[in-house]
N, C-alpha and C. Protein backbone atom coordinates (compact mmCIF):
# COMPACT_ATOMS: atom_id res chain seq x y z
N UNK A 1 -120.99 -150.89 -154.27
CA UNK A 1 -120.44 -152.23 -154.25
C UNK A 1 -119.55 -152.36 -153.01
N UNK A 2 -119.81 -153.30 -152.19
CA UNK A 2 -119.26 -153.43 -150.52
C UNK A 2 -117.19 -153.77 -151.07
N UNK A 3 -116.57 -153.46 -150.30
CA UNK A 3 -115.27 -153.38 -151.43
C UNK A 3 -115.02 -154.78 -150.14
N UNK A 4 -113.76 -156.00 -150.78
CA UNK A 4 -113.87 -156.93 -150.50
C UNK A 4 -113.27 -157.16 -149.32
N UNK A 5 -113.42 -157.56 -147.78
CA UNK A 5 -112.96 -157.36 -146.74
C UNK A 5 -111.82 -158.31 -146.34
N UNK A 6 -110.78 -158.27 -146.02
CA UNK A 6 -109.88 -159.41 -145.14
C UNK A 6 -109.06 -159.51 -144.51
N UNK A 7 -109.43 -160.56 -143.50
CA UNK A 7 -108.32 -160.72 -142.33
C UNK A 7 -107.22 -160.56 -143.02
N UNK A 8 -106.54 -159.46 -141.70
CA UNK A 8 -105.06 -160.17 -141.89
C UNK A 8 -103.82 -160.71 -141.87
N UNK A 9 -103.73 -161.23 -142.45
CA UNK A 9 -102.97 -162.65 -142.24
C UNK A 9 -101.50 -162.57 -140.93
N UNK A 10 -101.41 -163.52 -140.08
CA UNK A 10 -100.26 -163.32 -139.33
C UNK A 10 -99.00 -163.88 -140.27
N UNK A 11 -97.91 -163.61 -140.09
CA UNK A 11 -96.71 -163.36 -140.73
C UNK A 11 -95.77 -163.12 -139.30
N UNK A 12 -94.58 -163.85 -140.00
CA UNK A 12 -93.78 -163.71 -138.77
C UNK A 12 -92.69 -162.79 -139.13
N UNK A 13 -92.56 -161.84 -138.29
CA UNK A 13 -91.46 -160.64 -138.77
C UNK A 13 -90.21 -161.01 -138.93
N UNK A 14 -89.73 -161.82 -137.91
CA UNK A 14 -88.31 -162.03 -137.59
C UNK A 14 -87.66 -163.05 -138.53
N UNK A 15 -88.65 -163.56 -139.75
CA UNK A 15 -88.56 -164.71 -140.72
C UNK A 15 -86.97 -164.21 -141.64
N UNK A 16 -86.69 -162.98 -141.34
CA UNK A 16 -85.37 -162.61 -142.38
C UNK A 16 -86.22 -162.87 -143.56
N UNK A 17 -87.31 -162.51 -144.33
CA UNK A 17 -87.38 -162.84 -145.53
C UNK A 17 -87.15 -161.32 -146.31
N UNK A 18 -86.86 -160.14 -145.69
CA UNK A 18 -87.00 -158.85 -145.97
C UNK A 18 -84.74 -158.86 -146.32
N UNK A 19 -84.59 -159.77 -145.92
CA UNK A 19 -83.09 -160.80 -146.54
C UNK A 19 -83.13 -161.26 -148.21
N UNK A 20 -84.49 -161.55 -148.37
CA UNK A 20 -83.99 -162.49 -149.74
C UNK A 20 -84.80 -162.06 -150.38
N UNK A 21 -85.70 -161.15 -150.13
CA UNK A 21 -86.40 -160.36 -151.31
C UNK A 21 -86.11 -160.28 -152.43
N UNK A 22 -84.60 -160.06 -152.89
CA UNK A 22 -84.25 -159.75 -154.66
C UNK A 22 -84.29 -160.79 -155.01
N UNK A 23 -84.35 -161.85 -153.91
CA UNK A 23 -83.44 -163.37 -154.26
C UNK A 23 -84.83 -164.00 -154.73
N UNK A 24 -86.29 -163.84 -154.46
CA UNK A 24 -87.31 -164.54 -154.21
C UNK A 24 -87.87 -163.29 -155.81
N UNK A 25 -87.62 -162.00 -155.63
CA UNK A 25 -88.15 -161.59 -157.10
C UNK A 25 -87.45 -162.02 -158.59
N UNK A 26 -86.17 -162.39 -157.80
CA UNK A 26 -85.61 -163.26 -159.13
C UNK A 26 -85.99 -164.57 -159.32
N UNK A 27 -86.14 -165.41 -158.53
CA UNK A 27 -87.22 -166.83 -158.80
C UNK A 27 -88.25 -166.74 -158.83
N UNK A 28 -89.24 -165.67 -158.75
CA UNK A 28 -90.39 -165.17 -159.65
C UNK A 28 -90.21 -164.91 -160.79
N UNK A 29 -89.43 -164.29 -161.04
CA UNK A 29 -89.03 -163.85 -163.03
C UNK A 29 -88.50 -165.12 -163.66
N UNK A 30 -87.99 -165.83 -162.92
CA UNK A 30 -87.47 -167.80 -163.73
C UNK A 30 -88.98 -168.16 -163.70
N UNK A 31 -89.80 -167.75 -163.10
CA UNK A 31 -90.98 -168.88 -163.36
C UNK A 31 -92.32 -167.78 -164.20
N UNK A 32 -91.63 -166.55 -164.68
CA UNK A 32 -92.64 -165.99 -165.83
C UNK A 32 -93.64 -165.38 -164.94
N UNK A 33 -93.15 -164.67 -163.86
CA UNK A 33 -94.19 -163.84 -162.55
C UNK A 33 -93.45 -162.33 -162.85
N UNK A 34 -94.23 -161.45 -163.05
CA UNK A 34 -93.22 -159.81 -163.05
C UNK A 34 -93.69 -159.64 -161.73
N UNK A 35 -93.20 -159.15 -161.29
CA UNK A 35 -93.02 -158.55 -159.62
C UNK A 35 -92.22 -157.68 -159.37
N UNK A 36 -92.91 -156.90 -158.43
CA UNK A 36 -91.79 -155.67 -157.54
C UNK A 36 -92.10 -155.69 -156.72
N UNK A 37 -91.68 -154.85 -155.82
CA UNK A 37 -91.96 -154.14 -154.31
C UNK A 37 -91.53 -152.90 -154.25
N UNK A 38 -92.08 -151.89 -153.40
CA UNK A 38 -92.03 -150.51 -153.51
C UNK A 38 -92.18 -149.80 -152.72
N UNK A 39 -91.87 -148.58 -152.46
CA UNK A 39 -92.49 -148.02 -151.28
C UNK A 39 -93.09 -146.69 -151.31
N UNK A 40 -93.63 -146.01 -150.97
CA UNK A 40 -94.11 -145.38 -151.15
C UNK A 40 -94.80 -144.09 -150.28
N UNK A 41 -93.99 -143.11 -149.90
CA UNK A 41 -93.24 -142.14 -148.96
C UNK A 41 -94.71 -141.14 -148.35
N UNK A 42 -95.40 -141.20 -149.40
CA UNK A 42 -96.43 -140.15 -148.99
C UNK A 42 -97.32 -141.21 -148.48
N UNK A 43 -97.68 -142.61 -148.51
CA UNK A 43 -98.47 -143.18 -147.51
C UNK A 43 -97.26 -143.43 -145.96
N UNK A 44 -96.21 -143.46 -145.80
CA UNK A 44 -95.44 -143.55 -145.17
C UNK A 44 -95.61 -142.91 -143.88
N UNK A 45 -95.30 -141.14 -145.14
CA UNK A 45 -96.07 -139.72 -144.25
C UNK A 45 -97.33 -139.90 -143.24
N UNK A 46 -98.39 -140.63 -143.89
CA UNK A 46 -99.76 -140.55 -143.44
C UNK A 46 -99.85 -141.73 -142.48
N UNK A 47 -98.74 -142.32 -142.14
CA UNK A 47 -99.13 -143.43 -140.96
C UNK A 47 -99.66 -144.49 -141.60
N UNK A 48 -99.58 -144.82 -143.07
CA UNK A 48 -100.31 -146.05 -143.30
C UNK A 48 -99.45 -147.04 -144.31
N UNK A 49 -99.74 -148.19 -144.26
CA UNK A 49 -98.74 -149.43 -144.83
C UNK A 49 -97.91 -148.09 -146.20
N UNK A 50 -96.77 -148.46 -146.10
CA UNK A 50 -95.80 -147.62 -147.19
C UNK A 50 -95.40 -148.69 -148.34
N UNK A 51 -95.09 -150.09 -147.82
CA UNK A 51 -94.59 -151.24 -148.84
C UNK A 51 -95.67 -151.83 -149.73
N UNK A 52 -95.02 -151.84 -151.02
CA UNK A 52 -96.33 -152.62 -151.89
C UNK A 52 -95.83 -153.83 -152.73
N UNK A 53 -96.32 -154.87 -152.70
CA UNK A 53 -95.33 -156.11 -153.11
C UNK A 53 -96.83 -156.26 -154.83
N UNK A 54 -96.21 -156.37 -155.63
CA UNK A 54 -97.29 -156.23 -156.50
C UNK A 54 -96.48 -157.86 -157.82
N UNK A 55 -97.51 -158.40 -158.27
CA UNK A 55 -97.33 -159.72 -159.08
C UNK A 55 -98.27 -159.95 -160.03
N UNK A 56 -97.97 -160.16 -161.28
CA UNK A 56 -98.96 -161.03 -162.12
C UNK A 56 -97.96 -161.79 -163.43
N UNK A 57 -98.79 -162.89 -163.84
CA UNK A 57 -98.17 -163.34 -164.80
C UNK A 57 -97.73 -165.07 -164.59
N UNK A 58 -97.32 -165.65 -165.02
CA UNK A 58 -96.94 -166.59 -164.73
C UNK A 58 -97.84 -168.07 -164.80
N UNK A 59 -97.67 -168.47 -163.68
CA UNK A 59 -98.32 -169.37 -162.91
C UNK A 59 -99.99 -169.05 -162.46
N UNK A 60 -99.73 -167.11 -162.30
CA UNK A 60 -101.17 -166.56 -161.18
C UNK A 60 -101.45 -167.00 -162.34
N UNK A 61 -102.88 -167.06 -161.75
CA UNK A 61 -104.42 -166.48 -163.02
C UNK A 61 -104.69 -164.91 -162.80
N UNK A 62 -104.29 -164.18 -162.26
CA UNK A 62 -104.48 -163.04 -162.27
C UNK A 62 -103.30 -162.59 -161.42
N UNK A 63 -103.50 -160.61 -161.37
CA UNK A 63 -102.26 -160.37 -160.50
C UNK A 63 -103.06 -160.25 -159.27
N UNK A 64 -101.71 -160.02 -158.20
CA UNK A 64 -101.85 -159.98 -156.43
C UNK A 64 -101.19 -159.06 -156.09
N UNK A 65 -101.31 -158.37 -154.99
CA UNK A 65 -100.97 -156.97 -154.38
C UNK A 65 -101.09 -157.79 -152.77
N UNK A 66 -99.98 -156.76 -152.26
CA UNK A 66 -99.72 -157.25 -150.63
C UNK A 66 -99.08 -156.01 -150.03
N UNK A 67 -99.80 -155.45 -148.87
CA UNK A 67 -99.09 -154.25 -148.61
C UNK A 67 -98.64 -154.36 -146.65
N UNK A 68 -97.73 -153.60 -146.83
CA UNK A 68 -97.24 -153.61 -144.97
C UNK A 68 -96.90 -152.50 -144.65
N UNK A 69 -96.40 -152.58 -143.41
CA UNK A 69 -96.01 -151.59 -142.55
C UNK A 69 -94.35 -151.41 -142.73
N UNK A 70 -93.63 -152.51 -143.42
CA UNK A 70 -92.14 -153.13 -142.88
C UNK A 70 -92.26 -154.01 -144.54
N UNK A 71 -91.04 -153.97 -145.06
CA UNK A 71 -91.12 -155.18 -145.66
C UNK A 71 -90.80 -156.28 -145.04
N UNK A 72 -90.58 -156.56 -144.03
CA UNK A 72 -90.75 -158.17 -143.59
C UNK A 72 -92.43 -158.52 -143.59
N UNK A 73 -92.98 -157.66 -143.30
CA UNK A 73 -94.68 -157.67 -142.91
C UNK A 73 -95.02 -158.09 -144.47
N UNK A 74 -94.92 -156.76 -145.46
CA UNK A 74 -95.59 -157.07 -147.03
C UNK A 74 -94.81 -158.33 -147.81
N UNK A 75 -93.31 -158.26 -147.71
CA UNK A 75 -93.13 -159.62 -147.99
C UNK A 75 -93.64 -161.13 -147.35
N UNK A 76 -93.76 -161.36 -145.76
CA UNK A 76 -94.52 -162.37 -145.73
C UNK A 76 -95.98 -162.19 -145.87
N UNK A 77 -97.19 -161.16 -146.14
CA UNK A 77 -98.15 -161.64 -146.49
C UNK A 77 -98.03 -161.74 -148.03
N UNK A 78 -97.45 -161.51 -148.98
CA UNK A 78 -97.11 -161.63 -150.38
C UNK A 78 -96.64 -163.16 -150.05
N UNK A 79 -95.97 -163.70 -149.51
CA UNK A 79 -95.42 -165.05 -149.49
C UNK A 79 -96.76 -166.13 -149.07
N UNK A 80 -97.49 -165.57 -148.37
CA UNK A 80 -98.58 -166.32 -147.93
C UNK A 80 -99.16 -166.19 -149.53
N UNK A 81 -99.67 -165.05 -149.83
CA UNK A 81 -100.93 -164.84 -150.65
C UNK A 81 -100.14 -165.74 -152.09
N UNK A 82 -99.00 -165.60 -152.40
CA UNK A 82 -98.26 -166.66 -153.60
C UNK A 82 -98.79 -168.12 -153.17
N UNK A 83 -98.14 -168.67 -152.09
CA UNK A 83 -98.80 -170.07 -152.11
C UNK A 83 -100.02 -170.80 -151.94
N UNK A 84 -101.23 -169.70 -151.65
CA UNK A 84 -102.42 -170.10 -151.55
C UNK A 84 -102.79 -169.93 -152.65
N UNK A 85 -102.10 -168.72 -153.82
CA UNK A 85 -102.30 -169.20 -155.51
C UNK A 85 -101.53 -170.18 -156.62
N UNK A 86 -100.90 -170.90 -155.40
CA UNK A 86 -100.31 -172.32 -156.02
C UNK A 86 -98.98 -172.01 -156.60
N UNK A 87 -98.20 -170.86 -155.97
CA UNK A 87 -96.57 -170.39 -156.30
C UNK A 87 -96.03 -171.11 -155.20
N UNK A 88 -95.13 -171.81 -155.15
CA UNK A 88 -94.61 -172.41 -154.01
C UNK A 88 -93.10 -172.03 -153.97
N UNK A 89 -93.33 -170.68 -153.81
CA UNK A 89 -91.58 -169.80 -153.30
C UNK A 89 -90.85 -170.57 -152.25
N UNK A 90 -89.26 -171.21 -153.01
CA UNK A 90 -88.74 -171.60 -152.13
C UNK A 90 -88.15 -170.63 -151.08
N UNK A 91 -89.12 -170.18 -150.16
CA UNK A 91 -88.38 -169.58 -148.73
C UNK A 91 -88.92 -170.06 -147.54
């Protein structure tokens, strides 16, 4: 089974949203979304995205996963991938 391919997404680093992260997982939990972010040392080690922004519940119809290099990177493609599933995070 071909596993599912995608661009990805530009995100602007310098957005400070790697600032309001607790602030944006706590207005996920007011609107019935569980969410974290994480990191994760042994992909870190290996040179590859370490941050994992992970969501379901709520609003989704299913959960979403978003991973980076930086959390400014996994938080804005997590911020993208929320409002194209109709979460409209005030940031």
């Amino acid at each position: 089974m071909a596993k599912e391919m995608r661009r990805r997404p530009k995100v602007d680093l310098d957005s400070g949203v790697e600032d309001v992260t607790l602030s944006i997982l706590e207005w996920l939990g007011e609107q019935g979304v569980g969410a974290m972010i994480r990191v994760d040392a042994e992909r870190m080690r290996d040179g590859q995205p370490a941050w994992t922004f992970a969501a379901s519940g709520g609003p989704l119809d299913g959960g979403m996963r978003a991973d980076g290099a930086s959390v400014a990177e996994c938080m804005g493609i997590a911020l993208l991938r929320l409002r194209e599933a109709g979460v409209a995070v005030p940031f």
